[in-house]
PDB file of N, CA and C in Angstrom:
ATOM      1  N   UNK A   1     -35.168 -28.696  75.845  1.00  0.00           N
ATOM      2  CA  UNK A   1     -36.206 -29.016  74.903  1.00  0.00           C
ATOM      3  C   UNK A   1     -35.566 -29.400  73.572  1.00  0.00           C
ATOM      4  N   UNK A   2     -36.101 -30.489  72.726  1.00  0.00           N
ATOM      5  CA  UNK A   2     -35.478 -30.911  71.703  1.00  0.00           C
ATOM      6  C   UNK A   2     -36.046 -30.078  70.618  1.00  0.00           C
ATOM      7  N   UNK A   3     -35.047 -30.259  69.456  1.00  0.00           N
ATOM      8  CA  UNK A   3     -35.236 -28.742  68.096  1.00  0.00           C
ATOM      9  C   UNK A   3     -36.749 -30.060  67.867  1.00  0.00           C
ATOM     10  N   UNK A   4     -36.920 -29.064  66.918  1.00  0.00           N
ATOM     11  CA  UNK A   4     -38.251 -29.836  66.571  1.00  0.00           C
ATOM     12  C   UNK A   4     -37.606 -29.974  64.926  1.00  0.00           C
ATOM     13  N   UNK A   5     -38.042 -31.550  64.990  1.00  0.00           N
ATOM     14  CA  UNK A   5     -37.325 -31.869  63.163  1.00  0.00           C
ATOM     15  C   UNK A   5     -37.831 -31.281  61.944  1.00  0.00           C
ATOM     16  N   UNK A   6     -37.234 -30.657  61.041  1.00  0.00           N
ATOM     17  CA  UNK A   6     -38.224 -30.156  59.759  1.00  0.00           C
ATOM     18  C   UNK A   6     -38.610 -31.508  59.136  1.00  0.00           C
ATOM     19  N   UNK A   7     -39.852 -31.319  58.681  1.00  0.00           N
ATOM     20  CA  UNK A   7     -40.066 -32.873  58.208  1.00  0.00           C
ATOM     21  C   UNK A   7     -40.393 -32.059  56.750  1.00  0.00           C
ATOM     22  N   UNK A   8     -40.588 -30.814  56.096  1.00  0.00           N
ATOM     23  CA  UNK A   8     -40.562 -30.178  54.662  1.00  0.00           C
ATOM     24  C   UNK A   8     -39.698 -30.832  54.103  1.00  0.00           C
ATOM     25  N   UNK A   9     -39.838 -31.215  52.646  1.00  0.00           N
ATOM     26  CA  UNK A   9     -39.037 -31.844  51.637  1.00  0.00           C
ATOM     27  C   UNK A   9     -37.837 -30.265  51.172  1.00  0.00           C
ATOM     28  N   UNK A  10     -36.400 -31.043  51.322  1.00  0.00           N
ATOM     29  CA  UNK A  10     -35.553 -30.239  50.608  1.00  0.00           C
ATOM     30  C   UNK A  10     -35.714 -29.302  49.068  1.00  0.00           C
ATOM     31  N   UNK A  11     -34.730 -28.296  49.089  1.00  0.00           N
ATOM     32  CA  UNK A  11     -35.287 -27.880  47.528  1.00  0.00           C
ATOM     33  C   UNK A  11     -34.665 -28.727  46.322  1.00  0.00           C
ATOM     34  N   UNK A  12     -33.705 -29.368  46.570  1.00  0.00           N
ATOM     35  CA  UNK A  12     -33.263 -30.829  46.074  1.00  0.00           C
ATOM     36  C   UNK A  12     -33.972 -31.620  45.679  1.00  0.00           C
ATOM     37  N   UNK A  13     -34.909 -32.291  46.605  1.00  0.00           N
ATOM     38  CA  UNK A  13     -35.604 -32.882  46.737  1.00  0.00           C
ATOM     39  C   UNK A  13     -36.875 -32.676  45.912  1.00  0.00           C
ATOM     40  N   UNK A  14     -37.559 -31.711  45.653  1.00  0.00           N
ATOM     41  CA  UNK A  14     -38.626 -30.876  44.889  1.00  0.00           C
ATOM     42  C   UNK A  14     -38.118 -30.979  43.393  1.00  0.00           C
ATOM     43  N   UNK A  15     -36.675 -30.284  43.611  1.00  0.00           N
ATOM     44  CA  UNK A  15     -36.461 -30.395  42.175  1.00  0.00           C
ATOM     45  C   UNK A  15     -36.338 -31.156  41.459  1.00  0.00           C
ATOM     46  N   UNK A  16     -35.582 -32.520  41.945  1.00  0.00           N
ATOM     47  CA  UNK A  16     -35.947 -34.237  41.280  1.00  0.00           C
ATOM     48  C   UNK A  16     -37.069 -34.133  40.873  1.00  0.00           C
ATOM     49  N   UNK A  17     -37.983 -34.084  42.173  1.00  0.00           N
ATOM     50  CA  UNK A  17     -39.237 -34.613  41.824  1.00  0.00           C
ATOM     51  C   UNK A  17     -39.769 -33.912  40.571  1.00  0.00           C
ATOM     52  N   UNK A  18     -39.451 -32.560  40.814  1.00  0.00           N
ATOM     53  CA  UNK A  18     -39.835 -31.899  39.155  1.00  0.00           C
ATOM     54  C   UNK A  18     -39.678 -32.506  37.914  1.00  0.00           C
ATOM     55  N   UNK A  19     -38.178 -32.985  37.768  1.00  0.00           N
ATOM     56  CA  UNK A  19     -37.713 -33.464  36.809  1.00  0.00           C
ATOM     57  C   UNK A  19     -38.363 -34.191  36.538  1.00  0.00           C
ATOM     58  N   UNK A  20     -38.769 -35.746  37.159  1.00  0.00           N
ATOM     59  CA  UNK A  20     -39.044 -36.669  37.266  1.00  0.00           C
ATOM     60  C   UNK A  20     -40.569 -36.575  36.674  1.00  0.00           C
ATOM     61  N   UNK A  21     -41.221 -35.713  37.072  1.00  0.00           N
ATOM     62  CA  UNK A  21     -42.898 -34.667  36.858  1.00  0.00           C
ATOM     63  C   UNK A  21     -42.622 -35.028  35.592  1.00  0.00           C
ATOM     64  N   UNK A  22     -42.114 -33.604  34.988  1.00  0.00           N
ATOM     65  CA  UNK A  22     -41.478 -33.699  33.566  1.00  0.00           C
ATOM     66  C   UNK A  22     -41.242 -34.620  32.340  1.00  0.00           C
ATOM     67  N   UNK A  23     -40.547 -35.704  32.605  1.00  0.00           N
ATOM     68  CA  UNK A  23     -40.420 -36.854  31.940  1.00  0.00           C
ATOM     69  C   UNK A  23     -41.823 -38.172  32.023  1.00  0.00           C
ATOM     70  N   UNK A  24     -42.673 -37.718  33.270  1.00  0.00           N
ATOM     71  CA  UNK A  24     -44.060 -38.450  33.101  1.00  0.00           C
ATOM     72  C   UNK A  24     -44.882 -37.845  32.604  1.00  0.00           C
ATOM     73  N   UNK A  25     -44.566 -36.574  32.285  1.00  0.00           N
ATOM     74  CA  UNK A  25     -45.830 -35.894  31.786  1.00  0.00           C
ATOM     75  C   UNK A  25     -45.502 -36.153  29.824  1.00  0.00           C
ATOM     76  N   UNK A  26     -44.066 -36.195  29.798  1.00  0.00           N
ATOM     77  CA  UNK A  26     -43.968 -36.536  28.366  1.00  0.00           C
ATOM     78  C   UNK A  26     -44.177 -38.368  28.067  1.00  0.00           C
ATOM     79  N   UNK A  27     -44.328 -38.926  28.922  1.00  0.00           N
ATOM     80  CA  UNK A  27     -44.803 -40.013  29.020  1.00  0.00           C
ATOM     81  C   UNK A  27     -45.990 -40.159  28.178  1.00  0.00           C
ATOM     82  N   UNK A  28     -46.678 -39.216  29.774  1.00  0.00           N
ATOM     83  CA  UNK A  28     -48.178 -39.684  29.552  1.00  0.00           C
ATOM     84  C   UNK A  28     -48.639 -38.660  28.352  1.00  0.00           C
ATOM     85  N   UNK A  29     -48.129 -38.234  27.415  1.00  0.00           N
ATOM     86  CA  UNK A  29     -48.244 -37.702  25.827  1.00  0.00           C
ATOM     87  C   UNK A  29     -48.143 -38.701  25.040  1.00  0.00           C
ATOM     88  N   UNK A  30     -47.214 -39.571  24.890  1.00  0.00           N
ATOM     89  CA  UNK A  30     -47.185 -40.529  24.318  1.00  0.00           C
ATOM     90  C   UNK A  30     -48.378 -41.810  24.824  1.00  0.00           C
ATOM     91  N   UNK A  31     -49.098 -41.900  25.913  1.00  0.00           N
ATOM     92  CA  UNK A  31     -49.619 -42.620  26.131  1.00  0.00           C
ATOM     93  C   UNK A  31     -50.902 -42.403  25.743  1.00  0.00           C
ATOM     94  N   UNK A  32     -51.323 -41.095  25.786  1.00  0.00           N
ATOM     95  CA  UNK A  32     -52.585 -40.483  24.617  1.00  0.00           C
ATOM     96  C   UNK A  32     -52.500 -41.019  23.656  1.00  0.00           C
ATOM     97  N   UNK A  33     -51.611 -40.786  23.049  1.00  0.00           N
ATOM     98  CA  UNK A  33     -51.328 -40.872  21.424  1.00  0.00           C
ATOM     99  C   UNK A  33     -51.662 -42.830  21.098  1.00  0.00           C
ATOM    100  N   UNK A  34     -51.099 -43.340  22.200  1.00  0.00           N
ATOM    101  CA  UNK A  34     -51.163 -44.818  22.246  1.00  0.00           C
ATOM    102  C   UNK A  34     -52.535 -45.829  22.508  1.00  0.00           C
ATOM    103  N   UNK A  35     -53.162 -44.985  23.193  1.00  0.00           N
ATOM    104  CA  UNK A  35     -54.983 -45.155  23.695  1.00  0.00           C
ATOM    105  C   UNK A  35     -55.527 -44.389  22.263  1.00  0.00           C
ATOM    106  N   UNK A  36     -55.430 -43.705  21.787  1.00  0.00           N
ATOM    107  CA  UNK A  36     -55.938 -42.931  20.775  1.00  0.00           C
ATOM    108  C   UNK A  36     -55.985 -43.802  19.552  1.00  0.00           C
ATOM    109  N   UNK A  37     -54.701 -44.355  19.356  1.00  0.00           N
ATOM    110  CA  UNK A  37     -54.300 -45.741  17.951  1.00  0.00           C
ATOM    111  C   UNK A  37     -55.309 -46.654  18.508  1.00  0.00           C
ATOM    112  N   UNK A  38     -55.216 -47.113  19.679  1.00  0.00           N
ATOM    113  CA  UNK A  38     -55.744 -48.533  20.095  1.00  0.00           C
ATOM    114  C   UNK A  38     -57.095 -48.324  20.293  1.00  0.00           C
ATOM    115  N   UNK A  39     -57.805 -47.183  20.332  1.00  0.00           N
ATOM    116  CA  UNK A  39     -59.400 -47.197  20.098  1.00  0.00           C
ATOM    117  C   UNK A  39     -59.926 -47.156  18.907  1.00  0.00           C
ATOM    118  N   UNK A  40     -58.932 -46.292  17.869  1.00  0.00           N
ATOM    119  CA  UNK A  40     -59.466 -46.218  16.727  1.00  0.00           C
ATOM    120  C   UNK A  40     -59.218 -47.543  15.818  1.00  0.00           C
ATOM    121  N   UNK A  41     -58.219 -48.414  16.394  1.00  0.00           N
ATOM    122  CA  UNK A  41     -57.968 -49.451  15.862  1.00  0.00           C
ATOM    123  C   UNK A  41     -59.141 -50.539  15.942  1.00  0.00           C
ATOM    124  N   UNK A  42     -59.778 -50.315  17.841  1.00  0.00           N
ATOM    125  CA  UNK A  42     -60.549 -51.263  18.000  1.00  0.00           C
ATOM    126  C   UNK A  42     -61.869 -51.244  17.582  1.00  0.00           C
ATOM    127  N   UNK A  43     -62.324 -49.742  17.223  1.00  0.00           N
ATOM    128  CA  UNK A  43     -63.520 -49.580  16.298  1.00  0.00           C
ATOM    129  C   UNK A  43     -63.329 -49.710  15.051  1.00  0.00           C
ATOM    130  N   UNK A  44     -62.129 -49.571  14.472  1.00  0.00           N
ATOM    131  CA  UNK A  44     -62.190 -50.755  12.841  1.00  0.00           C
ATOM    132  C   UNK A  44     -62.206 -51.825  13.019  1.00  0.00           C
ATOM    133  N   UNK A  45     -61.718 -52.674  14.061  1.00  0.00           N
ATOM    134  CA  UNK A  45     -62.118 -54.395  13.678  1.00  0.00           C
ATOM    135  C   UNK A  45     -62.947 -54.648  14.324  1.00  0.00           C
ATOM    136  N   UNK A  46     -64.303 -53.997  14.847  1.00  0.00           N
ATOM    137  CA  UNK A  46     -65.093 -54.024  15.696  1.00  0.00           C
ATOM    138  C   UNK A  46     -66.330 -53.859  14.171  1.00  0.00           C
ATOM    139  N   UNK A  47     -66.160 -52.618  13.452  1.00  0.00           N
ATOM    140  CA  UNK A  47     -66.631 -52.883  12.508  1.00  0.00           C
ATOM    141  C   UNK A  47     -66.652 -53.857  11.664  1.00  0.00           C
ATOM    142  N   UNK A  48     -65.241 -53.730  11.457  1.00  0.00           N
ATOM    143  CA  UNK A  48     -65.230 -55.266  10.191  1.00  0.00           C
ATOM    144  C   UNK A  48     -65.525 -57.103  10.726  1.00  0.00           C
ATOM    145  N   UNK A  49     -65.438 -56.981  11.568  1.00  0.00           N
ATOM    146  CA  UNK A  49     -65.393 -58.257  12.286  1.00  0.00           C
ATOM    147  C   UNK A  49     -66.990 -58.164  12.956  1.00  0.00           C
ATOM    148  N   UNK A  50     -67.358 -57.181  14.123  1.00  0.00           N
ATOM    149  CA  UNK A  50     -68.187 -57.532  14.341  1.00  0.00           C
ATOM    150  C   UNK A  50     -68.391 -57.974  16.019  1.00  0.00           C
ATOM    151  N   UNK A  51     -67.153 -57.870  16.038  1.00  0.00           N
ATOM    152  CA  UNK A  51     -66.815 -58.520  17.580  1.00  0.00           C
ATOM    153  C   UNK A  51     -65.741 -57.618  17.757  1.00  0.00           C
ATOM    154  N   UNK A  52     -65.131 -57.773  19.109  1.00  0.00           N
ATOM    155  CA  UNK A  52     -63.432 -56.496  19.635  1.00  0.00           C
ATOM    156  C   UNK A  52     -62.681 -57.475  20.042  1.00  0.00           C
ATOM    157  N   UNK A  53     -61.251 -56.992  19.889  1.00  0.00           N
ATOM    158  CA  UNK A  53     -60.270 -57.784  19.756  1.00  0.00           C
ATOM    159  C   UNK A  53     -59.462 -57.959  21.326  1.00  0.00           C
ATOM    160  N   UNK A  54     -59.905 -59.293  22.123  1.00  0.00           N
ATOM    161  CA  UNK A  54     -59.800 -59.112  23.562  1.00  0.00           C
ATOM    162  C   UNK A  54     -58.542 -58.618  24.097  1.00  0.00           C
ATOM    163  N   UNK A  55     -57.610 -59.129  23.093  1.00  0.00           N
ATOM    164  CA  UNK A  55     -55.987 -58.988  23.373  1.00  0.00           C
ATOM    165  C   UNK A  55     -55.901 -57.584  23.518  1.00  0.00           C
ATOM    166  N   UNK A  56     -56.850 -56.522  22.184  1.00  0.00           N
ATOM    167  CA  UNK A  56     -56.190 -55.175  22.216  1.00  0.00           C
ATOM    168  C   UNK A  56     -57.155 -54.858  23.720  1.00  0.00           C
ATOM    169  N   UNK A  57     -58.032 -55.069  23.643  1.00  0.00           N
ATOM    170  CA  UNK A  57     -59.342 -54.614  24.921  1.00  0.00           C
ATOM    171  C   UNK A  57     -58.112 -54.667  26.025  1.00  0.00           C
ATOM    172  N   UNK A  58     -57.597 -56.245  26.601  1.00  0.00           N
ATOM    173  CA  UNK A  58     -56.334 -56.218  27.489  1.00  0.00           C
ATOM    174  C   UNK A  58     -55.531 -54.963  27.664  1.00  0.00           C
ATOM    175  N   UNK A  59     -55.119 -54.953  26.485  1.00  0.00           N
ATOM    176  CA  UNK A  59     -53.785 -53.696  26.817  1.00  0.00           C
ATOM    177  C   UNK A  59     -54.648 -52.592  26.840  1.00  0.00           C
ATOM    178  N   UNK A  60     -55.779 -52.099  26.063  1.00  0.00           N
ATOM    179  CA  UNK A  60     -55.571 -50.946  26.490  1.00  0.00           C
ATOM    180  C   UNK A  60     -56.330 -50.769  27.534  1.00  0.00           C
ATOM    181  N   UNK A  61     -56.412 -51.592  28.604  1.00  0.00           N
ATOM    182  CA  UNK A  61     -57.151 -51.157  30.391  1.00  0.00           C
ATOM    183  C   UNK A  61     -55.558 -51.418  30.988  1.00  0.00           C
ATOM    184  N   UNK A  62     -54.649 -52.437  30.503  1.00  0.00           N
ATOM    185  CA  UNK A  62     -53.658 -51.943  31.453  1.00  0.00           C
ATOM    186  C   UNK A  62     -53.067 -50.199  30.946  1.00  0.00           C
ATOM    187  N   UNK A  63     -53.412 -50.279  29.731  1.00  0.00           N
ATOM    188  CA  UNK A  63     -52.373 -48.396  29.340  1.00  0.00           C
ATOM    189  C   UNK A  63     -53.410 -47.437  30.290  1.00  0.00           C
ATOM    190  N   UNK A  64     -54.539 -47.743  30.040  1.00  0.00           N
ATOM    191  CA  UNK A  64     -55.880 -46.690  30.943  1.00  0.00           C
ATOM    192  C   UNK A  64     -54.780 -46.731  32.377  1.00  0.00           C
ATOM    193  N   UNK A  65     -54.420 -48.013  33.035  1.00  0.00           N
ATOM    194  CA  UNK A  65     -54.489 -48.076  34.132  1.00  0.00           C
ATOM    195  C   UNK A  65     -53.488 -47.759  34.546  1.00  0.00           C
ATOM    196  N   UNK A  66     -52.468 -47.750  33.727  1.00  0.00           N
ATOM    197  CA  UNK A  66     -51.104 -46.943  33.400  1.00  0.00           C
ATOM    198  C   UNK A  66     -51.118 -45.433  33.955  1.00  0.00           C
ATOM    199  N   UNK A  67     -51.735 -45.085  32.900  1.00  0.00           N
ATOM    200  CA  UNK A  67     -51.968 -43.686  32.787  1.00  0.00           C
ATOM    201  C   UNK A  67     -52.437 -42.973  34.054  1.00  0.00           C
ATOM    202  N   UNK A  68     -53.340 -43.267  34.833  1.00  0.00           N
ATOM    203  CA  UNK A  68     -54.266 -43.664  35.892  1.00  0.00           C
ATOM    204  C   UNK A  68     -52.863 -43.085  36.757  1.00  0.00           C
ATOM    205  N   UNK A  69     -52.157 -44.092  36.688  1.00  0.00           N
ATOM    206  CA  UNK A  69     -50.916 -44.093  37.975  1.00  0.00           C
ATOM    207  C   UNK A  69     -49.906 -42.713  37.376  1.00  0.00           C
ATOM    208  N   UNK A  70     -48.922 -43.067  36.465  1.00  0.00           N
ATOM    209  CA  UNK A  70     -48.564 -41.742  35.710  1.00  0.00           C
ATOM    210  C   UNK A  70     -49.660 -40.219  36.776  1.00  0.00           C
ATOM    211  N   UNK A  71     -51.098 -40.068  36.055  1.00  0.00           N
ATOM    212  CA  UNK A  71     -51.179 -38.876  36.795  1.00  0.00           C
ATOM    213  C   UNK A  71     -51.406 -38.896  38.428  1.00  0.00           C
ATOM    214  N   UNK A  72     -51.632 -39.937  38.764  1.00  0.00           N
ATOM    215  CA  UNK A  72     -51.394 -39.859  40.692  1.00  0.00           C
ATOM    216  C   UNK A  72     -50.121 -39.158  40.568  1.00  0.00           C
ATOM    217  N   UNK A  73     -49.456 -40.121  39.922  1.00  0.00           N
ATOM    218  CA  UNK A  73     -47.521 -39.366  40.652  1.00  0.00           C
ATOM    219  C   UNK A  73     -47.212 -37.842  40.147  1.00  0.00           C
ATOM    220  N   UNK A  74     -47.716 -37.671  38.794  1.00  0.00           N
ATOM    221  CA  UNK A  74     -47.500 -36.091  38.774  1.00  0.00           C
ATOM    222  C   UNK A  74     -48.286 -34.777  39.175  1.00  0.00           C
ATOM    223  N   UNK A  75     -49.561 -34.992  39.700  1.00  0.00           N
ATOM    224  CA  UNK A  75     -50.076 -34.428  40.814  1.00  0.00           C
ATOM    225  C   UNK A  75     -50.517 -34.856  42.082  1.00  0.00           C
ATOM    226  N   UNK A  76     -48.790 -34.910  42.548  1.00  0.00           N
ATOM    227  CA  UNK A  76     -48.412 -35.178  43.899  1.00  0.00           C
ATOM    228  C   UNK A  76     -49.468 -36.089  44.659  1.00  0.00           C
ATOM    229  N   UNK A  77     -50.007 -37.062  44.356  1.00  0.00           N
ATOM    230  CA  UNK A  77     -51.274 -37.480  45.315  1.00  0.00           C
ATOM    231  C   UNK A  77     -50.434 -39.387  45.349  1.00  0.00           C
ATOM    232  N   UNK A  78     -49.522 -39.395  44.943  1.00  0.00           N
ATOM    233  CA  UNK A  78     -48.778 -40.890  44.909  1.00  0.00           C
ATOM    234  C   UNK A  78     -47.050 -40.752  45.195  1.00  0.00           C
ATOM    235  N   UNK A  79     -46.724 -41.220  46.075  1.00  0.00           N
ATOM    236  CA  UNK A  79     -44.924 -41.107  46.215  1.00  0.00           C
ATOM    237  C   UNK A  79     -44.391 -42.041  45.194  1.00  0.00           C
ATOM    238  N   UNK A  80     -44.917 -43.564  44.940  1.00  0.00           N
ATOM    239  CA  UNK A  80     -44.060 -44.306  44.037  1.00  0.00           C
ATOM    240  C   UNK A  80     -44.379 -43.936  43.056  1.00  0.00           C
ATOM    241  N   UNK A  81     -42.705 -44.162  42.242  1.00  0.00           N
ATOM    242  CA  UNK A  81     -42.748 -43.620  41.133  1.00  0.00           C
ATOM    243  C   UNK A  81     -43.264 -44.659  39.693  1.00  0.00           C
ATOM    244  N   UNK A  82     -43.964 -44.508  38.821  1.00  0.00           N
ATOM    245  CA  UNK A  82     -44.770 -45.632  38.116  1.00  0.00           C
ATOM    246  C   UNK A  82     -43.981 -46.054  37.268  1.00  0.00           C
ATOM    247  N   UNK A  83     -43.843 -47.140  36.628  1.00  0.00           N
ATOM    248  CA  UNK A  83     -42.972 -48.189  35.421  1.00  0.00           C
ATOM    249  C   UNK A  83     -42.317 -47.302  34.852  1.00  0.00           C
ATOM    250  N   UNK A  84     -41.338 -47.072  34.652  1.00  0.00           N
ATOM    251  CA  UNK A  84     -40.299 -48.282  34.851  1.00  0.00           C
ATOM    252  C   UNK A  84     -39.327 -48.309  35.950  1.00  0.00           C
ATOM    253  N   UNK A  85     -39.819 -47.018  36.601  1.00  0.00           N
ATOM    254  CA  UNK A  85     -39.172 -46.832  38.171  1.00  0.00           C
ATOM    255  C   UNK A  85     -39.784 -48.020  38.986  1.00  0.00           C
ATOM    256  N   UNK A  86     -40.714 -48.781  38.759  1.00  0.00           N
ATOM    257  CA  UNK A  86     -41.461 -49.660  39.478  1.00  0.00           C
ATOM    258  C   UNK A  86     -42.292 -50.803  38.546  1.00  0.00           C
ATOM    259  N   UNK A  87     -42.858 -51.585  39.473  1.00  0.00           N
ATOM    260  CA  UNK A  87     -43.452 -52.499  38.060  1.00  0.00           C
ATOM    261  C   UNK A  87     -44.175 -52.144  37.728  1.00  0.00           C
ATOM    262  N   UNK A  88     -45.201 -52.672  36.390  1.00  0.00           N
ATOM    263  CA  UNK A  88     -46.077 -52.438  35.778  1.00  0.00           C
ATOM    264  C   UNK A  88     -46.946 -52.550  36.561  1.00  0.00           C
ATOM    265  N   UNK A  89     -48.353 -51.787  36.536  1.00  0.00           N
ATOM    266  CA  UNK A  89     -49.609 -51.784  37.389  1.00  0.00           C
ATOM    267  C   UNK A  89     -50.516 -52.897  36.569  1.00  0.00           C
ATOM    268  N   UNK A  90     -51.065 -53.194  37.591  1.00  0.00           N
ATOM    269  CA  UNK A  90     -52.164 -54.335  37.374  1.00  0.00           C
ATOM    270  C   UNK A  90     -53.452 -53.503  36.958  1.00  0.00           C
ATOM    271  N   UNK A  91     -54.226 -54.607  36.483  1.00  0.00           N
ATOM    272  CA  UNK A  91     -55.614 -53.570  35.894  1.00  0.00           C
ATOM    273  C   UNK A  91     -56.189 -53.280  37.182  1.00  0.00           C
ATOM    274  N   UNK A  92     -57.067 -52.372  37.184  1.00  0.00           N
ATOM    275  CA  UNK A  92     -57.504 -51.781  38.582  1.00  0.00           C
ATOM    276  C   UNK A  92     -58.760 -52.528  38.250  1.00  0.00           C
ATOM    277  N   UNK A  93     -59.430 -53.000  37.015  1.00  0.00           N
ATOM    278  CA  UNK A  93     -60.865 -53.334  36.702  1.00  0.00           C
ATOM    279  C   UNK A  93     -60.695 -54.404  35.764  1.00  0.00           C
ATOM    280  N   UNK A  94     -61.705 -54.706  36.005  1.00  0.00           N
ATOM    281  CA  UNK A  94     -61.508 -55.699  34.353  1.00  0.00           C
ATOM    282  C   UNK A  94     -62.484 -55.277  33.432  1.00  0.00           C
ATOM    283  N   UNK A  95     -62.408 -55.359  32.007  1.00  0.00           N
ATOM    284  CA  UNK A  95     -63.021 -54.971  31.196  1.00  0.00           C
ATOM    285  C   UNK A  95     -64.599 -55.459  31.121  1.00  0.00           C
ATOM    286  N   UNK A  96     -65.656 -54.677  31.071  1.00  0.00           N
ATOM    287  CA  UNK A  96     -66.849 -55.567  31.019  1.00  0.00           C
ATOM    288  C   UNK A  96     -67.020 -55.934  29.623  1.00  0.00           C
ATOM    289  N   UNK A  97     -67.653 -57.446  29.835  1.00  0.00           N
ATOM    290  CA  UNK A  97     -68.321 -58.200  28.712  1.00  0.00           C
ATOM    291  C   UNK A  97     -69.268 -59.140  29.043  1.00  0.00           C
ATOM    292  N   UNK A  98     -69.871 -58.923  27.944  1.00  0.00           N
ATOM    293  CA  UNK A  98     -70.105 -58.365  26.434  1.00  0.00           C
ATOM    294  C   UNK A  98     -69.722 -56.724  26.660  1.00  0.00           C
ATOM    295  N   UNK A  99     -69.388 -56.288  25.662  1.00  0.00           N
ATOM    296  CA  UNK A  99     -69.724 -54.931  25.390  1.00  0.00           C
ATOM    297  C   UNK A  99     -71.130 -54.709  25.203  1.00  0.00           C
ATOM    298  N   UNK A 100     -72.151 -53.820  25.625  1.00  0.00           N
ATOM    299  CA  UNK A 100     -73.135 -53.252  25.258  1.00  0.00           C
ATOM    300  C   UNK A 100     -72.846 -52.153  24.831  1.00  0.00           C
ATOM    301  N   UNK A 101     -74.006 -52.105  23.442  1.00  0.00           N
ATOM    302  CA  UNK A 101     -74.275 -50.340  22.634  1.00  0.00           C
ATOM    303  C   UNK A 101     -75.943 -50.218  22.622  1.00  0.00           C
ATOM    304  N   UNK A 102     -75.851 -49.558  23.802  1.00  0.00           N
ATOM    305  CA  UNK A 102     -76.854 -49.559  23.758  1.00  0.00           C
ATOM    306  C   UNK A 102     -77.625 -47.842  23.933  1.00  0.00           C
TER     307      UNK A 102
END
């Protein structure tokens, strides 16, 4: 009878991945901080203008969508590892417009 293969991840193996945890989770701190500028930015020229600024609207659904991936991989629910271990993610959505406030 053949051994039967362990298919459990090494403690090696865990512990990368820890590391790796680690450095996305200080990531995705900085990526708060980065969605946080870029909303408050986009409700001042949203005020002053009157309209939102599509370019910033752009980036910040790819950072959302960023982020998005970031926490798949650090609670274990994604194996690839997200930018810059890999490419940048595509928007998962596109932004709706017009904006409604309604």
């Amino acid at each position: 009878m053949n051994a039967i293969e362990d298919t459990r991840p090494s403690r090696g193996a865990i512990g990368l991945r820890l590391l790796y945890t680690v450095l996305y989770l200080v990531v995705f701190e900085v990526l708060k901080w980065v969605i946080q500028v870029t909303v408050l930015f986009q409700y001042v020229y949203l005020l002053i203008s009157r309209s939102y600024s599509m370019p910033l609207m752009n980036f910040s659904n790819k950072a959302a969508t960023y982020a998005y991936k970031v926490m798949r991989y650090v609670t274990l629910n994604d194996t690839i590892r997200p930018f810059p271990f890999s490419d940048f993610p595509n928007e998962m959505e596109k932004p709706d417009i017009p904006v409604k406030f309604d």
